[in-house]
C-alpha atoms as a PDB file:
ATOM      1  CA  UNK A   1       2.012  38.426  28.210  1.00  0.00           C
ATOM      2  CA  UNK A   2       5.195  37.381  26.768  1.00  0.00           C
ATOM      3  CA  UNK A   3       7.238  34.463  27.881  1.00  0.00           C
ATOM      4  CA  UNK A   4      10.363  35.988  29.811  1.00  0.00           C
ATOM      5  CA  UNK A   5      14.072  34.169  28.826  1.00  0.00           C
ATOM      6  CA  UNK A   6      15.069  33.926  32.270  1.00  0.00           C
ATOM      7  CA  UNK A   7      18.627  32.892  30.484  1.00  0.00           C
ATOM      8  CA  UNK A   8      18.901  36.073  29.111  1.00  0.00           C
ATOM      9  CA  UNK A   9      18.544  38.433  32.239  1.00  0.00           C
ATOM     10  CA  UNK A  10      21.552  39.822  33.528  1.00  0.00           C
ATOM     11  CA  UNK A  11      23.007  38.369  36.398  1.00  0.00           C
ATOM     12  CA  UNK A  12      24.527  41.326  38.748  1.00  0.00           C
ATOM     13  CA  UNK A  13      27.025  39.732  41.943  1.00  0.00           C
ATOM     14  CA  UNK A  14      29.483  43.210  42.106  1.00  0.00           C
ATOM     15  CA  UNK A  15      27.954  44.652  45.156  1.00  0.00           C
ATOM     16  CA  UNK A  16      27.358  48.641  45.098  1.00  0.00           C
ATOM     17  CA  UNK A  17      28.364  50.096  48.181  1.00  0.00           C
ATOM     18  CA  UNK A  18      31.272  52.237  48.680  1.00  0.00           C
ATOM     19  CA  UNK A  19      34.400  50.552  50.825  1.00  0.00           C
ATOM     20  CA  UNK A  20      34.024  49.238  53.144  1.00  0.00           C
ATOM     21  CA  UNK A  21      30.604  48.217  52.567  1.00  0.00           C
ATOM     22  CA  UNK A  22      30.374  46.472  49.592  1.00  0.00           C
ATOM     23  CA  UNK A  23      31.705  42.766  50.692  1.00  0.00           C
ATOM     24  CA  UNK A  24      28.144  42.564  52.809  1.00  0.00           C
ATOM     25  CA  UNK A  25      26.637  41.831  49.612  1.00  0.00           C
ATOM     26  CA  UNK A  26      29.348  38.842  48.373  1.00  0.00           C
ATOM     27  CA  UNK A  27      27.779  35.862  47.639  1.00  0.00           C
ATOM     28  CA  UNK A  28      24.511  37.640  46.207  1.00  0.00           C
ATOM     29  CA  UNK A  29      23.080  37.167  42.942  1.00  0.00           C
ATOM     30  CA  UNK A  30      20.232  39.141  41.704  1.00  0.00           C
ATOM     31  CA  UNK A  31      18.941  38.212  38.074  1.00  0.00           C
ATOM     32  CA  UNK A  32      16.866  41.198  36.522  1.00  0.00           C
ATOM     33  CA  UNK A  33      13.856  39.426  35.196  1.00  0.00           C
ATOM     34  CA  UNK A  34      12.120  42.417  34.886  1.00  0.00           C
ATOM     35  CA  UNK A  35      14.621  43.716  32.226  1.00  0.00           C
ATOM     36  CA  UNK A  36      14.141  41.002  30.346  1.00  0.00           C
ATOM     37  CA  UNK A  37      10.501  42.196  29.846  1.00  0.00           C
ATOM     38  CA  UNK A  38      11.130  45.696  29.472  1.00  0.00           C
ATOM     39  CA  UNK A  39       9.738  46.918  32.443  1.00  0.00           C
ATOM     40  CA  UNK A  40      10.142  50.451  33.636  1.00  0.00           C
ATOM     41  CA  UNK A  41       7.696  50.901  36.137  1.00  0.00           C
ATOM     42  CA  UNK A  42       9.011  47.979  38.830  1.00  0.00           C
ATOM     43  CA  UNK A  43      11.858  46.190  38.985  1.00  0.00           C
ATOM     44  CA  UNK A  44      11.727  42.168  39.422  1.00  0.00           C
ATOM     45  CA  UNK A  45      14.879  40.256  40.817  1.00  0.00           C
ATOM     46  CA  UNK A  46      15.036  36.821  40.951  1.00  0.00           C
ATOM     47  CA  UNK A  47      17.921  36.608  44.277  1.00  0.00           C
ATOM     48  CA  UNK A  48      20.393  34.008  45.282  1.00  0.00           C
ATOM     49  CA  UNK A  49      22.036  34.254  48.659  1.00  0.00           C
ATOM     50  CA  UNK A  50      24.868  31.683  49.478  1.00  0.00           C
ATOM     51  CA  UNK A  51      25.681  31.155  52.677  1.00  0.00           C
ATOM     52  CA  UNK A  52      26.727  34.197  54.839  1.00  0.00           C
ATOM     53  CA  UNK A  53      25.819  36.565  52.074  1.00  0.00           C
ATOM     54  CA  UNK A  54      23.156  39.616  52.651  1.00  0.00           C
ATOM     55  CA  UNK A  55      20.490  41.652  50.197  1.00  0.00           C
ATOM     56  CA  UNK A  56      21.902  44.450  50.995  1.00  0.00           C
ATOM     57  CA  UNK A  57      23.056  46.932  54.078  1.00  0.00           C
ATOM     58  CA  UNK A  58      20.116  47.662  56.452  1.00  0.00           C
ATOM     59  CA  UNK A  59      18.257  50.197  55.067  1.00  0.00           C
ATOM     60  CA  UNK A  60      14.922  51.858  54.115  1.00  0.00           C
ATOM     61  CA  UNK A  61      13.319  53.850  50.779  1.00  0.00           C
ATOM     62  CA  UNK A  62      11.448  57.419  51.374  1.00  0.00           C
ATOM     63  CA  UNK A  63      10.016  56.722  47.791  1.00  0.00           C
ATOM     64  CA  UNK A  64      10.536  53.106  46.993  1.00  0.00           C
ATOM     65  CA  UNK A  65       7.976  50.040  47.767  1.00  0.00           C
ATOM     66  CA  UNK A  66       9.663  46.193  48.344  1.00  0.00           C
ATOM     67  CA  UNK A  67       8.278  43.084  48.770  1.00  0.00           C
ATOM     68  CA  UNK A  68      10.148  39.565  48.858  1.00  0.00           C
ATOM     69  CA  UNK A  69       9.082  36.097  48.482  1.00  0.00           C
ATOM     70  CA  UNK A  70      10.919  33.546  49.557  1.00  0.00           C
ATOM     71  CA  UNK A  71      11.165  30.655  47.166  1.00  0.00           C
ATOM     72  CA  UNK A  72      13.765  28.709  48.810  1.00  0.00           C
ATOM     73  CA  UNK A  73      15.995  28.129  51.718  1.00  0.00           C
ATOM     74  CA  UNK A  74      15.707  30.055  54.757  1.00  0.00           C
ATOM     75  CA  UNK A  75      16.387  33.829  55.519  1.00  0.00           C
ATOM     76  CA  UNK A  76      16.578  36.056  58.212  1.00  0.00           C
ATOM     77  CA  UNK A  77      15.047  39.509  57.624  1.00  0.00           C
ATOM     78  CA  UNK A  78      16.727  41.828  60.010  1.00  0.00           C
ATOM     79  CA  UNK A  79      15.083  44.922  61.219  1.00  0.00           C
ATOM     80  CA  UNK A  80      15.192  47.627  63.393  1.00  0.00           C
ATOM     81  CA  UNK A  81      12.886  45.662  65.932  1.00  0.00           C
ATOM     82  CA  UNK A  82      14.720  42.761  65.813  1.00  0.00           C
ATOM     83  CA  UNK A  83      15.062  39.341  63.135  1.00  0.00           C
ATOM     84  CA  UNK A  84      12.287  37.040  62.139  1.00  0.00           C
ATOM     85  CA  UNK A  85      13.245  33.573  59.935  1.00  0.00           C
ATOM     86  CA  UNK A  86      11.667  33.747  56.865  1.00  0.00           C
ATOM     87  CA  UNK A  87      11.138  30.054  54.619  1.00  0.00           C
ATOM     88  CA  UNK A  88       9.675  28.977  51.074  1.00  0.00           C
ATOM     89  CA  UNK A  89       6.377  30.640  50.961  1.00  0.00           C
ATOM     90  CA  UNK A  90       6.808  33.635  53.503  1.00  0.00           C
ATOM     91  CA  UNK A  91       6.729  37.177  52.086  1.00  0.00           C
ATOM     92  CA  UNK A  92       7.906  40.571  53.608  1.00  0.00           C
ATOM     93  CA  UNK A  93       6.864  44.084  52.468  1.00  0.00           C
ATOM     94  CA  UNK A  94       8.594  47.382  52.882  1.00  0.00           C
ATOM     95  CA  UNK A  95       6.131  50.556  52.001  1.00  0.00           C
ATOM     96  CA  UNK A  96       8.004  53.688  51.304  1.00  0.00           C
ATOM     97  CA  UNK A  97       8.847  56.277  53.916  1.00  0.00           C
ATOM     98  CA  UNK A  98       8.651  53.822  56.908  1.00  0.00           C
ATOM     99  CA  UNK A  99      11.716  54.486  57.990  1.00  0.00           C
ATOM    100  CA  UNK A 100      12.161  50.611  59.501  1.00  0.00           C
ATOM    101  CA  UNK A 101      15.580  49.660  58.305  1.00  0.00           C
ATOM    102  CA  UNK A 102      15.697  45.776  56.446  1.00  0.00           C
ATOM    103  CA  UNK A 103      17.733  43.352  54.871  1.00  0.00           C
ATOM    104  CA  UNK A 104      18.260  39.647  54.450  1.00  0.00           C
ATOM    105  CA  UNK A 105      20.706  37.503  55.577  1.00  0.00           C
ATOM    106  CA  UNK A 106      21.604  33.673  54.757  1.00  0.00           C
ATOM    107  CA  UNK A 107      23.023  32.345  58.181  1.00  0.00           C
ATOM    108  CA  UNK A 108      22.106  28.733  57.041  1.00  0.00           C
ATOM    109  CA  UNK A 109      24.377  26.507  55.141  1.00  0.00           C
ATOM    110  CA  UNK A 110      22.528  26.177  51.529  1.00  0.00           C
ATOM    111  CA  UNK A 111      21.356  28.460  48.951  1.00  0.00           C
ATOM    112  CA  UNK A 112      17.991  30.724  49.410  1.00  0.00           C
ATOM    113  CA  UNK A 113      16.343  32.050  46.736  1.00  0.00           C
ATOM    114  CA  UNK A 114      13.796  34.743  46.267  1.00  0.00           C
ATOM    115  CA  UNK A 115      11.936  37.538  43.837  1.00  0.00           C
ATOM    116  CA  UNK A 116      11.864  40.980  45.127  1.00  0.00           C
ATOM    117  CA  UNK A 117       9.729  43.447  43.334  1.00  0.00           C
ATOM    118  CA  UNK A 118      10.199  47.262  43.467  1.00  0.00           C
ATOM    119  CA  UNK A 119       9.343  50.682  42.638  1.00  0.00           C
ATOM    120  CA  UNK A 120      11.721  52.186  40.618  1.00  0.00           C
ATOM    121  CA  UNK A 121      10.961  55.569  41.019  1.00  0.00           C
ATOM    122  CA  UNK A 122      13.521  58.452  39.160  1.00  0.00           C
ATOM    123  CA  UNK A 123      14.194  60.291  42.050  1.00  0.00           C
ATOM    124  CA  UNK A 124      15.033  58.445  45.313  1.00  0.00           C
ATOM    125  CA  UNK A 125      16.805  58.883  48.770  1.00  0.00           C
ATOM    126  CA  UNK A 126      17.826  55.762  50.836  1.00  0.00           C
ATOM    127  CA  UNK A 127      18.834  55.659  54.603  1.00  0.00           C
ATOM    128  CA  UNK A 128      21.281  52.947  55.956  1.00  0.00           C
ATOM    129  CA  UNK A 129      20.866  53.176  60.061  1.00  0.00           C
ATOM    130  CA  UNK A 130      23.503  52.798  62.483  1.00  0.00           C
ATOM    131  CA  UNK A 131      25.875  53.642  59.179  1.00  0.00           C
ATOM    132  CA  UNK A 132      27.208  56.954  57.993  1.00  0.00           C
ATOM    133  CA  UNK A 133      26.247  56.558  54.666  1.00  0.00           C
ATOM    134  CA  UNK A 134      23.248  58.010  52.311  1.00  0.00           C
ATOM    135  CA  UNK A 135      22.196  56.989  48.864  1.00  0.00           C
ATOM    136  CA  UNK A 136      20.354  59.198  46.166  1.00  0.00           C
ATOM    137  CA  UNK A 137      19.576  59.035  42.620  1.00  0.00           C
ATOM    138  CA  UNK A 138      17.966  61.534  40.348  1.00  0.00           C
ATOM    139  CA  UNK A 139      18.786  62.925  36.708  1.00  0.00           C
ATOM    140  CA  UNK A 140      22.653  63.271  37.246  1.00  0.00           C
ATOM    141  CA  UNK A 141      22.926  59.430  38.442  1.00  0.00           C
ATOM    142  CA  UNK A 142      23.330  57.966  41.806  1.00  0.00           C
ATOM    143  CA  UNK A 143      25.556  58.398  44.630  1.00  0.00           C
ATOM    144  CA  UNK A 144      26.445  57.682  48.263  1.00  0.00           C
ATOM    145  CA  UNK A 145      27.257  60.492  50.466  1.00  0.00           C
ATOM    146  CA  UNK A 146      27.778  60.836  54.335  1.00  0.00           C
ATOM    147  CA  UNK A 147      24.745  62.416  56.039  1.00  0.00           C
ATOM    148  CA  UNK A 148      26.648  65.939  56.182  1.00  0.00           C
ATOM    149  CA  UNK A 149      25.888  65.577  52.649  1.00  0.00           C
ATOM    150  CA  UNK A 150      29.587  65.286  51.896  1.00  0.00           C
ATOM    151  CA  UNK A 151      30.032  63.434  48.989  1.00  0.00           C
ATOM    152  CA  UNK A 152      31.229  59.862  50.259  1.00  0.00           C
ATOM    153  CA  UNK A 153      34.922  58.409  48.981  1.00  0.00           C
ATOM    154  CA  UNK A 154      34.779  56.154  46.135  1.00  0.00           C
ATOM    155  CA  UNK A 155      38.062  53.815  47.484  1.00  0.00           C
ATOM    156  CA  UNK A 156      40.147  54.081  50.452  1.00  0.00           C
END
């Protein structure tokens, strides 16, 4: 197995999410180390979360598998049942089609750090409770829409 450059994985901070979502993700930066190695079949992030910042919006995958390991610095992994703190060592996994909406969140005042691993599967559908907002990806590219199906405004 090759040696991965960690230096030469793209670092991604711009969050995705359509306004006025996408500032939940400021302060997050996920290095693709799985990139680096070519990989196609899972994706492997290497994630830094300052202070305040969050993975993502709660949500859930009907097709995609996640797990996290926590590396550094503490975390709260919010779900629909409630939050548990997560530290250096714990993991979290997320099978596909449990529809238990997740994230992270840094409410303490350093740094954490963790890899998630993924599926990255062509064709995907993800579900963002409490929040009128869908995403899905397949051959034409991906895109968040309202859950009329109404294709969702790209600025306000």
């Amino acid at each position: 197995m090759p040696k991965i450059d960690i230096s030469k994985a793209v670092v991604r901070m711009k969050g995705v999410y359509p306004h006025p979502h996408r500032s939940v993700t400021d302060g997050r930066e996920k290095a693709a180390l799985g990139n680096v190695a070519g990989l196609t079949q899972f994706g492997v992030n290497l994630t830094r979360l300052k202070p305040g910042a969050a993975s993502a919006l709660r949500h859930w995958h009907e097709r995609e598998d996640e797990f996290i390991y926590v590396l550094e610095g503490e975390l709260a992994l919010i779900e629909d049942d409630g939050e548990t703190v997560l530290g250096p060592g714990d993991c979290a996994g997320f099978k596909a089609g449990v529809s238990n909406g997740h994230q992270l969140v840094n409410k303490s005042q350093r740094d954490a750090c963790y890899l998630e691993i993924g599926t990255r599967a062509p064709i995907e559908r993800a579900h963002y409770p409490g929040i009128d907002l869908v995403m899905e990806r397949d051959e034409q590219g991906t895109r968040f829409l309202r859950m009329s199906g109404e294709p969702y405004p790209q600025e306000l």
